[in-house]
Protein backbone atom coordinates (compact mmCIF):
# COMPACT_ATOMS: atom_id res chain seq x y z
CA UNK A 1 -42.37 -3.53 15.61
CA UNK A 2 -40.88 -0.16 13.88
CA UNK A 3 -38.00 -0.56 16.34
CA UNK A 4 -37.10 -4.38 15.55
CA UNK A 5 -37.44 -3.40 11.57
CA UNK A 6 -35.13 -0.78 12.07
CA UNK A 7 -32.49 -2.71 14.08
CA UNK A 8 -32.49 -5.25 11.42
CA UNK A 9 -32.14 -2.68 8.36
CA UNK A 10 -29.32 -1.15 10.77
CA UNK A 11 -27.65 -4.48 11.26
CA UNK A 12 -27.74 -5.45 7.49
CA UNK A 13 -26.68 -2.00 6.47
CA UNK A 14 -23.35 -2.30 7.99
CA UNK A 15 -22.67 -5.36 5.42
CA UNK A 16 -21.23 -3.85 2.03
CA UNK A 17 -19.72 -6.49 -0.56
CA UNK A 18 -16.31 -6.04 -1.23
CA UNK A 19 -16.07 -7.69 -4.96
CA UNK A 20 -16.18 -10.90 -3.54
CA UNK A 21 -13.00 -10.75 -1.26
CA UNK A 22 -14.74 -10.03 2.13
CA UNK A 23 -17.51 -8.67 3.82
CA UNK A 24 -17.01 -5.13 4.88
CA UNK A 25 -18.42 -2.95 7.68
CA UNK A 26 -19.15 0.64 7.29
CA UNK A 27 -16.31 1.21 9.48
CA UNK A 28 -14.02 -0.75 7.97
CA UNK A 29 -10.33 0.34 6.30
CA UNK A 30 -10.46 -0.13 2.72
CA UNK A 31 -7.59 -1.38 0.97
CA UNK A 32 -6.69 -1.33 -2.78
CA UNK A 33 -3.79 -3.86 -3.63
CA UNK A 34 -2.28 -3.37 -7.00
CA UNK A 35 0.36 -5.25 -8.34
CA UNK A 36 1.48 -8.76 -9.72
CA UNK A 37 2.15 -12.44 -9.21
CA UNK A 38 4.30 -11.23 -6.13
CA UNK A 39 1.07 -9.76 -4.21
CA UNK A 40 -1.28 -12.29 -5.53
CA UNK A 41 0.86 -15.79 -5.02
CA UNK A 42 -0.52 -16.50 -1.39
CA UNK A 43 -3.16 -14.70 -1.33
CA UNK A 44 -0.96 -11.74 0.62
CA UNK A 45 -3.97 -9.03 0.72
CA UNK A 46 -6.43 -12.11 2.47
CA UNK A 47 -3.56 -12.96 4.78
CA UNK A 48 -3.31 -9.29 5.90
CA UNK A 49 -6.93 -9.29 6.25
CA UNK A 50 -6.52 -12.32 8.50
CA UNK A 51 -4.12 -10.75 10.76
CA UNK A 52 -5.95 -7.46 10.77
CA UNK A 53 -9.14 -9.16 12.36
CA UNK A 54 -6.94 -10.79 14.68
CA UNK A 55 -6.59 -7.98 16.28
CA UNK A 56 -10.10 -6.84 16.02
CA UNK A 57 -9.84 -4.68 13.00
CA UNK A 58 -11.91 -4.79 10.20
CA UNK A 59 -10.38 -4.27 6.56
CA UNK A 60 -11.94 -5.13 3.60
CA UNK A 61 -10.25 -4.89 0.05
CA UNK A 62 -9.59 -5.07 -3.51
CA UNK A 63 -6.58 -6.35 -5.80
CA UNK A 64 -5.31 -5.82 -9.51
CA UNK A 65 -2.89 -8.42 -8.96
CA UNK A 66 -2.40 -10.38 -12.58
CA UNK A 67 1.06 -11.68 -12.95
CA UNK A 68 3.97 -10.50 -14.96
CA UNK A 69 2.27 -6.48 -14.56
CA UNK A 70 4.01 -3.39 -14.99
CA UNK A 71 2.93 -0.07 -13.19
CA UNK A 72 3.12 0.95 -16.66
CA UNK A 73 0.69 -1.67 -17.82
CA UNK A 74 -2.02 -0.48 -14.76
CA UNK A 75 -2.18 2.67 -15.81
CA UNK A 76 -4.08 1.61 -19.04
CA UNK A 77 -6.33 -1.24 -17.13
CA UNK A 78 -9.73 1.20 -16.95
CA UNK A 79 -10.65 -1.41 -14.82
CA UNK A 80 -8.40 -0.64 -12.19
CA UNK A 81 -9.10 2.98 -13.10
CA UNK A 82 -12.65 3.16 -12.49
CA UNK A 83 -12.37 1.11 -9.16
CA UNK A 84 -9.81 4.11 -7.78
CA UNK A 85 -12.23 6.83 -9.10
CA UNK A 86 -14.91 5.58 -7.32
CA UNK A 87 -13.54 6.52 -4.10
CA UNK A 88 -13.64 5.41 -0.82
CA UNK A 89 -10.05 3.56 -0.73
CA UNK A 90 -8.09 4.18 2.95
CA UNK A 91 -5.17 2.86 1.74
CA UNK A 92 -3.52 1.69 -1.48
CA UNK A 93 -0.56 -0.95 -1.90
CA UNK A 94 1.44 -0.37 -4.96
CA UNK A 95 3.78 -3.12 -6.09
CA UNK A 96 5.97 -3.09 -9.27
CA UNK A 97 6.93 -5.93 -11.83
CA UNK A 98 9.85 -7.56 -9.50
CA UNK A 99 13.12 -6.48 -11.64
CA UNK A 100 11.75 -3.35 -12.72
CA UNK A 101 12.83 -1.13 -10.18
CA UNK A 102 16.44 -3.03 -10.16
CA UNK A 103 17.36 -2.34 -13.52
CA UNK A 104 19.60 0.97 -14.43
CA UNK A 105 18.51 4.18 -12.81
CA UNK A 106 17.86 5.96 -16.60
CA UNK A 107 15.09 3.05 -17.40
CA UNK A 108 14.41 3.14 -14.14
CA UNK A 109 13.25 7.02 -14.15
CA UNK A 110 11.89 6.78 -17.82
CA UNK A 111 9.59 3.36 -17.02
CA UNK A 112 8.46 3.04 -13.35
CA UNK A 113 8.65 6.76 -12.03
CA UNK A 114 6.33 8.01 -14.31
CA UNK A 115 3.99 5.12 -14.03
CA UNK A 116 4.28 5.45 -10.26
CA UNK A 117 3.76 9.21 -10.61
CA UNK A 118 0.27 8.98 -12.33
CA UNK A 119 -1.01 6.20 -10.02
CA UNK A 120 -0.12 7.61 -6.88
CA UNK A 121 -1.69 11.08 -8.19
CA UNK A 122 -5.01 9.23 -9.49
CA UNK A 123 -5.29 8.02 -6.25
CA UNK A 124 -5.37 11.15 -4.17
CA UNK A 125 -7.58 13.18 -7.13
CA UNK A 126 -10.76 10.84 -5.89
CA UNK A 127 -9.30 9.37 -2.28
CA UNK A 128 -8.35 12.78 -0.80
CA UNK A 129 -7.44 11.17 2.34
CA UNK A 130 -5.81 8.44 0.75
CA UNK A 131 -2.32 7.04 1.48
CA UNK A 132 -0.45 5.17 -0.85
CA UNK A 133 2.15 2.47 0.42
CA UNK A 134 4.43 1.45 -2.14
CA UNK A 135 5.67 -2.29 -1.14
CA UNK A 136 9.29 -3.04 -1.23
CA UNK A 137 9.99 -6.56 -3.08
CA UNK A 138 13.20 -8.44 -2.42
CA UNK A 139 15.92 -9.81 -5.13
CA UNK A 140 15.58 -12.85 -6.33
CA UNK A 141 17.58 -15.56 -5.00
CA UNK A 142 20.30 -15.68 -7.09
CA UNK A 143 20.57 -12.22 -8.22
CA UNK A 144 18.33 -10.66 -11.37
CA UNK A 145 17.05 -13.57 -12.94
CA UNK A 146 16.37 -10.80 -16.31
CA UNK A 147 19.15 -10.51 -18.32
CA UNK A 148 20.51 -6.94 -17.96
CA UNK A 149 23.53 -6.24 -20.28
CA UNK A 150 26.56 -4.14 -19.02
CA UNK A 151 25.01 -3.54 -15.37
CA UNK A 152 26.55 -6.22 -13.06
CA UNK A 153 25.38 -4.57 -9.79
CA UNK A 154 22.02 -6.50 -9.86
CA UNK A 155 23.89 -9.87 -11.13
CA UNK A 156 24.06 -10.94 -6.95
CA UNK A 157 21.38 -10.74 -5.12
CA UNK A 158 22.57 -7.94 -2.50
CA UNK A 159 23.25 -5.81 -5.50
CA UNK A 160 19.49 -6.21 -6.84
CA UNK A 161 18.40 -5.81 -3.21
CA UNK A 162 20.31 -2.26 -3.04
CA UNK A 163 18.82 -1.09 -5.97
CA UNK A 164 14.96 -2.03 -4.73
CA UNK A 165 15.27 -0.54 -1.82
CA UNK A 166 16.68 2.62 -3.19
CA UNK A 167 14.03 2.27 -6.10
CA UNK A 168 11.30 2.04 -3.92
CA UNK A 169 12.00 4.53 -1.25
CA UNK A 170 12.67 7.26 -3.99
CA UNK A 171 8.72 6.19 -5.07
CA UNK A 172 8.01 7.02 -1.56
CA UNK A 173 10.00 10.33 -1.52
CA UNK A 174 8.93 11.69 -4.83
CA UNK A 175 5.26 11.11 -4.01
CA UNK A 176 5.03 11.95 -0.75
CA UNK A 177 3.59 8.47 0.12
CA UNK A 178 5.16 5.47 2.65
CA UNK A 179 7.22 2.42 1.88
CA UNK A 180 6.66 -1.04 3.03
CA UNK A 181 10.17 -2.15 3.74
CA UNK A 182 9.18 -5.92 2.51
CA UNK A 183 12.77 -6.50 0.70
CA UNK A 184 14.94 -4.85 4.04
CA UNK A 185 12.89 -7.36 6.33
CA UNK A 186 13.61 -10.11 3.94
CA UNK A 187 17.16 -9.39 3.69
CA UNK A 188 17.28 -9.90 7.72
CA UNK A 189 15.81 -13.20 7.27
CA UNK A 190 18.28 -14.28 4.95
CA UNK A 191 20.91 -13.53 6.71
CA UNK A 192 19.84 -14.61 10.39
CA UNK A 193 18.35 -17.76 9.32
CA UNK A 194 19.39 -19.08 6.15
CA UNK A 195 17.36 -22.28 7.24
CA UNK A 196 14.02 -20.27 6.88
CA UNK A 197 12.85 -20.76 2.93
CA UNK A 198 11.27 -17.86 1.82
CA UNK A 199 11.29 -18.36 -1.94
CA UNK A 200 9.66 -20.84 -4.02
CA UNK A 201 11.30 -22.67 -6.53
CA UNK A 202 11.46 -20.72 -9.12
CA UNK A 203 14.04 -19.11 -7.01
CA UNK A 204 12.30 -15.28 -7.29
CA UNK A 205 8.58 -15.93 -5.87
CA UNK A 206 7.75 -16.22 -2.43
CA UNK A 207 7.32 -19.25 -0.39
CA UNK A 208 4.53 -19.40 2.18
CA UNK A 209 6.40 -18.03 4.37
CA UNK A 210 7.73 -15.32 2.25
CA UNK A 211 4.72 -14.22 1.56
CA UNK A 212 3.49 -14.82 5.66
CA UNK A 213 6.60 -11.79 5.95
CA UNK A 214 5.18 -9.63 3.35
CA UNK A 215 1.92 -9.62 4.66
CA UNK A 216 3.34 -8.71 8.63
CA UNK A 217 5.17 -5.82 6.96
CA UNK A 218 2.24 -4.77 5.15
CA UNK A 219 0.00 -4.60 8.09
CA UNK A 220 2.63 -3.30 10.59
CA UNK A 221 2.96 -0.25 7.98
CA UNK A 222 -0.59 0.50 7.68
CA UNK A 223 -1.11 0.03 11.18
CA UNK A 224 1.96 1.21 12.90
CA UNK A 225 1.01 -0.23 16.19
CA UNK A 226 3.09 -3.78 18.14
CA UNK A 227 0.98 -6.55 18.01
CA UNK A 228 0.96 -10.32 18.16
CA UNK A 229 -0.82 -12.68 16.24
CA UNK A 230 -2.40 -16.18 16.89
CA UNK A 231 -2.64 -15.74 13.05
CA UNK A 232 0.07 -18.32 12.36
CA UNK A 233 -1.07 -20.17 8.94
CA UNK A 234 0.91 -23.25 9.25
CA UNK A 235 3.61 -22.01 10.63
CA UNK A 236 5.40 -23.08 14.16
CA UNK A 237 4.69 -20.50 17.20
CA UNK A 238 8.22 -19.87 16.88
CA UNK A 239 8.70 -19.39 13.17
CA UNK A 240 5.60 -17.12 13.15
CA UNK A 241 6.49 -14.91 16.49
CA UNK A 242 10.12 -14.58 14.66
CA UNK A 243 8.62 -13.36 11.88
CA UNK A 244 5.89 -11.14 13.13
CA UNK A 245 9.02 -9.49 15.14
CA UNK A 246 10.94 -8.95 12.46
CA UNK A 247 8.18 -7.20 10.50
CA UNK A 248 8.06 -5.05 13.43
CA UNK A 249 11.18 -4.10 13.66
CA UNK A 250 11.65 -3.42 10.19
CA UNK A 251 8.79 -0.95 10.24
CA UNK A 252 8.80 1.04 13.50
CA UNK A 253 12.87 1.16 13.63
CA UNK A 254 12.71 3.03 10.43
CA UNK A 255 9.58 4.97 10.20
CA UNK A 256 11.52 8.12 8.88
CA UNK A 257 13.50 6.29 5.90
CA UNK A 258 10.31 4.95 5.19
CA UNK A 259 8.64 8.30 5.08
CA UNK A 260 6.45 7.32 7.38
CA UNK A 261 7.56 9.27 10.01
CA UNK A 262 8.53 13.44 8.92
């Protein structure tokens, strides 16, 4: 009788909520999204959750995803504060407002750096063996849909692609942390199949499938392992197995611009 009580308090043990998101094992990865609309349209963090069990991994998680944030503005969420000082986080995602990173380098250093800076450090103070990913966004469609006076480079959306991923891997760089090359992967996309729609609408959001991409180069960076997925939303084989490649790719054929890789 002891025995069978204390299989059953073992078995329910290994069950820890996860504020409502999933159901996480004691030996799960723990993963702490923050960001904005851009994370939270498609439910990207459940999606990489998806694809993680796919393959037999467990990963539970937590976002601080509201739309239109700033780094700037999570810094002053205590909500979001309290959640990283209480510990336990394996990995967190870190996602700036979508122009922010795009617009000149001086606002750029002043504005997101900083912001970047004191979540990245937070982080580590109370998740010592921590590592934060910063994730790479893409330009919108038509180039920066904020007007930007005198600063033409982001006006096309190569130019506000360039600055990203220079914005982003200079996050990585400074903080000793790891890039999600979201933005480079996307940029391959584009230009190998136009046909493929990765943005909504609006022109600057993603699509399903954009945000089916972001999610494969999410996982493939905390991971860092080839894999295929029968995780496929409602995608074609072919569309999905394009797209889980191309994640792939992205990741492992740069590990050291990514800082991934020393």
């Amino acid at each position: 009788m002891k025995k069978a009580l204390f299989f059953i308090l073992s078995v329910v043990c290994l069950f820890l909520p996860a504020t409502g998101h999933a159901q996480e094992k004691t030996d799960s990865v723990r993963v702490l999204f923050i960001g904005n609309s851009f994370t939270h349209v498609n439910d990207v963090p459940k999606t990489v959750q998806k694809i993680a069990a796919s393959q037999g991994m467990n990963m539970a998680y937590t976002q601080f995803t509201p739309g239109g944030y700033y780094l700037a503005g999570h810094v002053k969420n205590n909500d979001l504060i309290r959640a990283i000082k209480q510990g336990g986080w394996d990995y967190v995602v870190i996602q700036e407002q979508s122009a922010a990173p795009a617009i000149p380098t001086e606002v750029v250093l002043h504005n997101t750096y900083p912001a970047a800076h004191t979540l990245d450090s937070l982080v580590l103070a109370y998740n010592q063996n921590a590592k934060v990913v910063f994730y790479m966004t893409w330009g919108h469609k038509d180039g920066c849909q904020e007007e930007v006076d005198n600063y033409p480079l982001i006006y096309t959306y190569d130019g506000m692609q360039d600055r990203l991923r220079i914005s982003y891997l200079e996050m990585a760089y400074r903080n000793n942390a790891w890039c999600a090359p979201v933005g480079m992967a996307w940029q391959r996309v584009r230009n190998e199949r136009p046909d493929y729609v990765l943005y909504a609408p609006d022109r600057s959001h993603p699509s399903p499938l954009g945000s089916y991409l972001a999610s494969n180069v999410i996982f493939s960076t905390i991971y860092q392992q080839p894999y295929q997925t029968k995780e496929i939303m409602d995608f074609s084989p072919e569309q999905a197995e394009y797209i889980q490649q191309v994640a792939q790719q992205t990741v492992f054929g740069n590990l050291k611009l990514l800082n991934i890789e020393k």
